[in-house]
N, C-alpha and C. Protein backbone atom coordinates (compact mmCIF):
# COMPACT_ATOMS: atom_id res chain seq x y z
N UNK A 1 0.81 -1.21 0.00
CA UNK A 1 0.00 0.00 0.00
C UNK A 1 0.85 1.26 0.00
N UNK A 2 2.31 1.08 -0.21
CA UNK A 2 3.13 2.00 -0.53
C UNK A 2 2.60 3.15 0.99
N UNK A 3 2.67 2.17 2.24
CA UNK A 3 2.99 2.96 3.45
C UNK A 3 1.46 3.61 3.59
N UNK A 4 0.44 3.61 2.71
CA UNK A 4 -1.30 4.56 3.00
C UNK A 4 -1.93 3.71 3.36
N UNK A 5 -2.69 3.96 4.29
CA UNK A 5 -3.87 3.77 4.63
C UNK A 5 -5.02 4.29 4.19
N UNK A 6 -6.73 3.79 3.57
CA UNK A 6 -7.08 4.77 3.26
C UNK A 6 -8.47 3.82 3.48
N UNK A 7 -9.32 4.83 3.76
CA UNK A 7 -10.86 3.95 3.73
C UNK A 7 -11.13 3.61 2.53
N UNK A 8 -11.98 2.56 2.26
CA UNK A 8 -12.31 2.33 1.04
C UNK A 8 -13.00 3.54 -0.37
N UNK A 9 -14.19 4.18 0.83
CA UNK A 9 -14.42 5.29 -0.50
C UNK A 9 -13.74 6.16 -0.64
N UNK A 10 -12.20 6.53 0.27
CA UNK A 10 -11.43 7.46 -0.66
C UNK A 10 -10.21 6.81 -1.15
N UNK A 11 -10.33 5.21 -1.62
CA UNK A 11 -9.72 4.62 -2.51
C UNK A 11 -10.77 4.62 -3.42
N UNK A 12 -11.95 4.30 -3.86
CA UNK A 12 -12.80 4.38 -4.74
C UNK A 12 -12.75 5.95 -5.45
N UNK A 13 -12.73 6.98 -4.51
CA UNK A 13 -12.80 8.30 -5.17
C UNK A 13 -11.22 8.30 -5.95
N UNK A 14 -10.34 8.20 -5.39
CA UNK A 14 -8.81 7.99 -5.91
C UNK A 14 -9.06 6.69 -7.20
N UNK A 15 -10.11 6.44 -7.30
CA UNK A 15 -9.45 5.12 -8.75
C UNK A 15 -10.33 5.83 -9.44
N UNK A 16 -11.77 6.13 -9.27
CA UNK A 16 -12.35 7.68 -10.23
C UNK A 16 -11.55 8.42 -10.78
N UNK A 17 -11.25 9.28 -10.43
CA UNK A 17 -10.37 9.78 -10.90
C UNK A 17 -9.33 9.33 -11.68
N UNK A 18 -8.89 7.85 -11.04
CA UNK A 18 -7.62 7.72 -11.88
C UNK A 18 -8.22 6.85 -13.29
N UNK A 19 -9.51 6.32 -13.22
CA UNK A 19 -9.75 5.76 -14.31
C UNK A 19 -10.26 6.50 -15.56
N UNK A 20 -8.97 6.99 -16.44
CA UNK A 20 -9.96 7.80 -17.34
C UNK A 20 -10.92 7.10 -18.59
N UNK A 21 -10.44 6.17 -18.31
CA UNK A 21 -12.05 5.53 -19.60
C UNK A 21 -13.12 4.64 -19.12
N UNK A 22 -13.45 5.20 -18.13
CA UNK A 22 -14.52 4.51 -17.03
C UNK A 22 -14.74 3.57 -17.09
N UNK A 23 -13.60 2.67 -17.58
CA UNK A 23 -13.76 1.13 -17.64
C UNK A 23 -14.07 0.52 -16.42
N UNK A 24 -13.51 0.91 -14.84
CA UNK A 24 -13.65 0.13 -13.78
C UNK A 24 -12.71 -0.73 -13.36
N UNK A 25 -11.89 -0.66 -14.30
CA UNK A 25 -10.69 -1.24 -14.28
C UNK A 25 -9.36 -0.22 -14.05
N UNK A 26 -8.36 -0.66 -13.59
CA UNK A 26 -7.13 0.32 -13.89
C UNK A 26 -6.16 -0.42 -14.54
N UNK A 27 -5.84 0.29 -16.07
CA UNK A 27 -5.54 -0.58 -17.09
C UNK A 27 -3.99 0.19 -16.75
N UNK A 28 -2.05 -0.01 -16.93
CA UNK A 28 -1.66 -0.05 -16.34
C UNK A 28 -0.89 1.51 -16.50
N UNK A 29 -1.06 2.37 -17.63
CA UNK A 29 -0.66 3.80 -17.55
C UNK A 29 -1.68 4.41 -16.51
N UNK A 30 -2.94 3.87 -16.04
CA UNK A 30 -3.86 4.25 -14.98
C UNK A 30 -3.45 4.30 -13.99
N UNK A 31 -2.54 2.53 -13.47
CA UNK A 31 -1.91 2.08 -12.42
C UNK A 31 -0.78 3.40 -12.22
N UNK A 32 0.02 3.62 -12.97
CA UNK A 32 1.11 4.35 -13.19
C UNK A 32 0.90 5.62 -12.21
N UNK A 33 -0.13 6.27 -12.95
CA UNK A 33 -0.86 7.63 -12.82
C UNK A 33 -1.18 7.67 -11.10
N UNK A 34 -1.71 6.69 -11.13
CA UNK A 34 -2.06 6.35 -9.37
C UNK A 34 -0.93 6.18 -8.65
N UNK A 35 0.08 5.53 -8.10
CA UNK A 35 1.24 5.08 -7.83
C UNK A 35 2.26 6.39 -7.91
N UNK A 36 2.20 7.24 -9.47
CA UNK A 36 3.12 8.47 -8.90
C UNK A 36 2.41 9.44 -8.04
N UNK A 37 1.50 9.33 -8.03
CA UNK A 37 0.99 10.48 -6.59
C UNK A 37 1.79 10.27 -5.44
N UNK A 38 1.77 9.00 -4.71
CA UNK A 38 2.13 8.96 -3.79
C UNK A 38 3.81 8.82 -4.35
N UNK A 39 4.48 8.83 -4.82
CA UNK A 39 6.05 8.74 -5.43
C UNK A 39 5.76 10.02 -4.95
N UNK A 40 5.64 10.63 -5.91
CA UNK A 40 5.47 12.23 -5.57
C UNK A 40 5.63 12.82 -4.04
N UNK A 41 4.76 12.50 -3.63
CA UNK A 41 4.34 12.82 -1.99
C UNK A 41 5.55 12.49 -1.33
N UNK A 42 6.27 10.94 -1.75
CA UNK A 42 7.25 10.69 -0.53
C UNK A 42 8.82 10.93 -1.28
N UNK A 43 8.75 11.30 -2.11
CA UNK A 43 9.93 12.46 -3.23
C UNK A 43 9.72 13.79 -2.24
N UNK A 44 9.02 14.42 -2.06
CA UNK A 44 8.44 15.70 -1.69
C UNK A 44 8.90 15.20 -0.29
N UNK A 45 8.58 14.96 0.47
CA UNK A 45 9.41 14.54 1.86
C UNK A 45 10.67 14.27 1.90
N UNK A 46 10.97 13.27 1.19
CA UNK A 46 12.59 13.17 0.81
C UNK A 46 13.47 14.59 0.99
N UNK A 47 12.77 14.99 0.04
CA UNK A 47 13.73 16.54 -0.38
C UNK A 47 13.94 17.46 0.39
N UNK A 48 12.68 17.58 1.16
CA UNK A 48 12.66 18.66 2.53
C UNK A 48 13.36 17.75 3.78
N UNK A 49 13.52 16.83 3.87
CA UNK A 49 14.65 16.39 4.92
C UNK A 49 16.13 16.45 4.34
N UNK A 50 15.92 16.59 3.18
CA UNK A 50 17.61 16.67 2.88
C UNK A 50 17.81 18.30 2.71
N UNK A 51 16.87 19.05 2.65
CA UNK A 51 17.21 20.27 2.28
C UNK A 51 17.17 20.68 3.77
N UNK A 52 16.50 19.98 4.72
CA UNK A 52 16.25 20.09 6.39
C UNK A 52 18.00 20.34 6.60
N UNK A 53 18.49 19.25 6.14
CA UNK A 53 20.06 18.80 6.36
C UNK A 53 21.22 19.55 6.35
N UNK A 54 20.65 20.40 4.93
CA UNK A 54 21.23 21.26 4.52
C UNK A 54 21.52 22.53 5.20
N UNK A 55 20.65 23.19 5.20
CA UNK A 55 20.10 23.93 6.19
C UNK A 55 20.70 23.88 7.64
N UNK A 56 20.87 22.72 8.09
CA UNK A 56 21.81 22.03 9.36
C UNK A 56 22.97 22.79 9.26
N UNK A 57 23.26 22.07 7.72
CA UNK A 57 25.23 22.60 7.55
C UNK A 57 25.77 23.79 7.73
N UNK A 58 24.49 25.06 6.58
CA UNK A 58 24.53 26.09 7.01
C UNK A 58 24.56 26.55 7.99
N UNK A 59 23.82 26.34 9.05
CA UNK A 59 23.33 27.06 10.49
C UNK A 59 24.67 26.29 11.59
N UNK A 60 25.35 27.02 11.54
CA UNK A 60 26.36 26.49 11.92
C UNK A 60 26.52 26.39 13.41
N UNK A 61 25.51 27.93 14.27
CA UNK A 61 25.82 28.01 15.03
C UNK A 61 24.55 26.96 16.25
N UNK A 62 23.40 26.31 15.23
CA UNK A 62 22.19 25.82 15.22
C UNK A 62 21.45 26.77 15.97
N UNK A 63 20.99 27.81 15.90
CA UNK A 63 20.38 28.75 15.98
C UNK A 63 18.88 29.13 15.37
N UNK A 64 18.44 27.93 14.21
CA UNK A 64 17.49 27.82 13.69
C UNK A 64 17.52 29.05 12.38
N UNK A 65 18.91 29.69 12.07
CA UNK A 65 18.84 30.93 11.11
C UNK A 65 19.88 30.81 10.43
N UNK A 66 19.86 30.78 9.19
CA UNK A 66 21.14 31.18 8.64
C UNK A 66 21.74 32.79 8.43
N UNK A 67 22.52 33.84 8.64
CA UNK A 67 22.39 34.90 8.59
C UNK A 67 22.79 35.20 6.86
N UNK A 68 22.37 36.62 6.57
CA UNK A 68 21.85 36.91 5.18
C UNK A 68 23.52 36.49 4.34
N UNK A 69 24.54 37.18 5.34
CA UNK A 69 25.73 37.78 5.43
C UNK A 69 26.68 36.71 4.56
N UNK A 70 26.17 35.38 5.05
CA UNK A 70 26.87 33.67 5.15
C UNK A 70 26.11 33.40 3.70
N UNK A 71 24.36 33.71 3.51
CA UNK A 71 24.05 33.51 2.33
C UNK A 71 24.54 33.55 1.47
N UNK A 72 24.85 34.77 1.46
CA UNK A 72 25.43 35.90 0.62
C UNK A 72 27.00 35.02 0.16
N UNK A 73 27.75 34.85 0.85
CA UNK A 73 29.10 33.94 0.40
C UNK A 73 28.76 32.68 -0.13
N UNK A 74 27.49 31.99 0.41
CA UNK A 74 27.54 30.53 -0.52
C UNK A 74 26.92 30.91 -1.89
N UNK A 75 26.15 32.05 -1.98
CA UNK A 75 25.53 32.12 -3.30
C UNK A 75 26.52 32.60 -4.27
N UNK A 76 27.25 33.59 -3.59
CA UNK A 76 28.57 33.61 -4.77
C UNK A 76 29.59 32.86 -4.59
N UNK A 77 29.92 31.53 -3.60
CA UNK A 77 30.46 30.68 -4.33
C UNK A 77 29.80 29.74 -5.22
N UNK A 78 28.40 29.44 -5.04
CA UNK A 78 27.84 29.00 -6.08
C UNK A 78 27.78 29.34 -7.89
N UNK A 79 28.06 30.75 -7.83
CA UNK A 79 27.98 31.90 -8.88
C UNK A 79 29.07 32.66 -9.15
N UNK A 80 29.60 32.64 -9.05
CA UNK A 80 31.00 33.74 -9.20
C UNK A 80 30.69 35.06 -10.17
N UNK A 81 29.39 34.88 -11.01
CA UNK A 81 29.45 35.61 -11.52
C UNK A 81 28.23 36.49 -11.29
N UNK A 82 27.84 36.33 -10.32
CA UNK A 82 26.64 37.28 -9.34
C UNK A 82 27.30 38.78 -9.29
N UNK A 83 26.52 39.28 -9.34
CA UNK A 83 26.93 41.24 -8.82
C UNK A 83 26.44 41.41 -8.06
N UNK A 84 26.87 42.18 -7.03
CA UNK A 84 26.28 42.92 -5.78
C UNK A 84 25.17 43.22 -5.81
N UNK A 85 24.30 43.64 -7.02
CA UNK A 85 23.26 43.87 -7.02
C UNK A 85 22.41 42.95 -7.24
N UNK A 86 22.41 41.60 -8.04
CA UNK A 86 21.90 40.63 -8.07
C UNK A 86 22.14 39.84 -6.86
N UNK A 87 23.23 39.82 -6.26
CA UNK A 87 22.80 39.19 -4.62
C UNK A 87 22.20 39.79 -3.60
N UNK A 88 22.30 41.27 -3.52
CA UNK A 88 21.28 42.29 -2.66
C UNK A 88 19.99 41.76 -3.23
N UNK A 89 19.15 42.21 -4.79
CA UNK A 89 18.55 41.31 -4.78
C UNK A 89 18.13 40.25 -4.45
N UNK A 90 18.27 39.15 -4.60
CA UNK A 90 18.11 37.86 -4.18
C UNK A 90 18.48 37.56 -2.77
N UNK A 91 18.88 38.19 -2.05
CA UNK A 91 19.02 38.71 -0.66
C UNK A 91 17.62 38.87 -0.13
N UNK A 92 17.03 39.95 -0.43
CA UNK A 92 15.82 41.17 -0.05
C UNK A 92 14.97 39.60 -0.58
N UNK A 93 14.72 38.88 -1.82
CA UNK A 93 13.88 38.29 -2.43
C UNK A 93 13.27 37.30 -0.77
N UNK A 94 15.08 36.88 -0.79
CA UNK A 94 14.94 35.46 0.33
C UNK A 94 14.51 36.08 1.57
N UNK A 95 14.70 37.09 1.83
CA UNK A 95 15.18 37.22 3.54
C UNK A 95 13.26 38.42 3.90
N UNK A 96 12.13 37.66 3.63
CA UNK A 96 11.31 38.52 3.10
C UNK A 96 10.89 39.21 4.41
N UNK A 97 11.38 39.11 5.84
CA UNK A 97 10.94 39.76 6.87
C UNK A 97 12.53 40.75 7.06
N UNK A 98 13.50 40.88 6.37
CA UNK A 98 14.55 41.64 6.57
C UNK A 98 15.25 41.92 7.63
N UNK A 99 14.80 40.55 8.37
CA UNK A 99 15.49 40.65 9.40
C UNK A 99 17.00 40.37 10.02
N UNK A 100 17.45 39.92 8.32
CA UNK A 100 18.67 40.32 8.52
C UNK A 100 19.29 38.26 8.50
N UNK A 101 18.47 37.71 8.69
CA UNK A 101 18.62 35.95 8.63
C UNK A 101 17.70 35.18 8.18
N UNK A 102 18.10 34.32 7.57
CA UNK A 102 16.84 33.15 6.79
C UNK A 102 16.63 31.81 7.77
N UNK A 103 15.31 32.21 8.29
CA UNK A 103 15.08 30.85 8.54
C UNK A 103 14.64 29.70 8.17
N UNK A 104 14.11 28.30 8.40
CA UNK A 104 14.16 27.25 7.45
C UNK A 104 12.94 27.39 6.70
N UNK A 105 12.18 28.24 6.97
CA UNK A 105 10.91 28.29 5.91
C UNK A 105 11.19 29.21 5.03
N UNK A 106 11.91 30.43 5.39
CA UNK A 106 12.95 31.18 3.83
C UNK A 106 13.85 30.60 3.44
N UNK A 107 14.36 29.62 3.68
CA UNK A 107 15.42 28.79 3.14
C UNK A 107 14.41 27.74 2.02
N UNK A 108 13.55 27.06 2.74
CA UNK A 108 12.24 26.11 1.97
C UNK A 108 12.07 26.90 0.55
N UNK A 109 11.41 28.12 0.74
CA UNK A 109 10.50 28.75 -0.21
C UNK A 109 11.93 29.53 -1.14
N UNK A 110 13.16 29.36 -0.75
CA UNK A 110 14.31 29.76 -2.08
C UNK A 110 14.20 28.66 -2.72
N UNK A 111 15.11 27.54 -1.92
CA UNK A 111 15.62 26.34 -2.93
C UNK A 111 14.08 25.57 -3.11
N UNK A 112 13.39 25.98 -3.35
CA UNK A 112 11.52 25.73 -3.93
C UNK A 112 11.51 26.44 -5.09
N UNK A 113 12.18 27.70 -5.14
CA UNK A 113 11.99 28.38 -6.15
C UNK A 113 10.75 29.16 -6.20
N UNK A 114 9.91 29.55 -4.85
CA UNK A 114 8.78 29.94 -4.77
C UNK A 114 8.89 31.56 -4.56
């Protein structure tokens, strides 16, 4: 059951949906379709514990913050070819309460790309 539990009618509503030629059957690009949801879901967990991790490495002092300052040096070692103004930018983008440090939910919503 790929780790779910689920009552029966919201496995019935979940194969609705997944059956698009209302055969009643799940013929096996159906199966597929069904099966990456939850891939999806536990991909999507995956990533936020490793980006959790990450986040770890940064926060050096474990303080729950990375400061803007430290950002600011991994993004241009990431980039070398960043300008001051494109990392002030992307600074101000990340750091959206300006308080001067990113915490793990401004850290989430960068490497999200959100």
């Amino acid at each position: 059951t790929l780790g779910q539990t689920f009552e029966e009618s919201e496995l019935q509503t979940l194969i609705e949906e997944i059956d698009a030629d209302r055969s009643g059957q799940l013929e096996f690009d159906e199966f597929l379709a069904l099966t990456a949801r939850f891939l999806v879901e536990e991909d999507a967990e995956a990533m936020q514990e490793e980006l959790r991790e990450a986040f770890r490495l940064y926060d050096k002092e474990g303080n729950g913050y990375i400061k803007t300052s430290d950002l600011r040096e991994i993004m241009r070692a990431l980039d070398d070819k960043l300008t001051e103004d494109e990392l002030d930018e992307m600074i101000a983008e990340i750091d959206t309460d300006g308080s001067g440090t990113v915490d793990f939910d401004e850290f989430m919503e960068m490497m999200a790309g959100d």
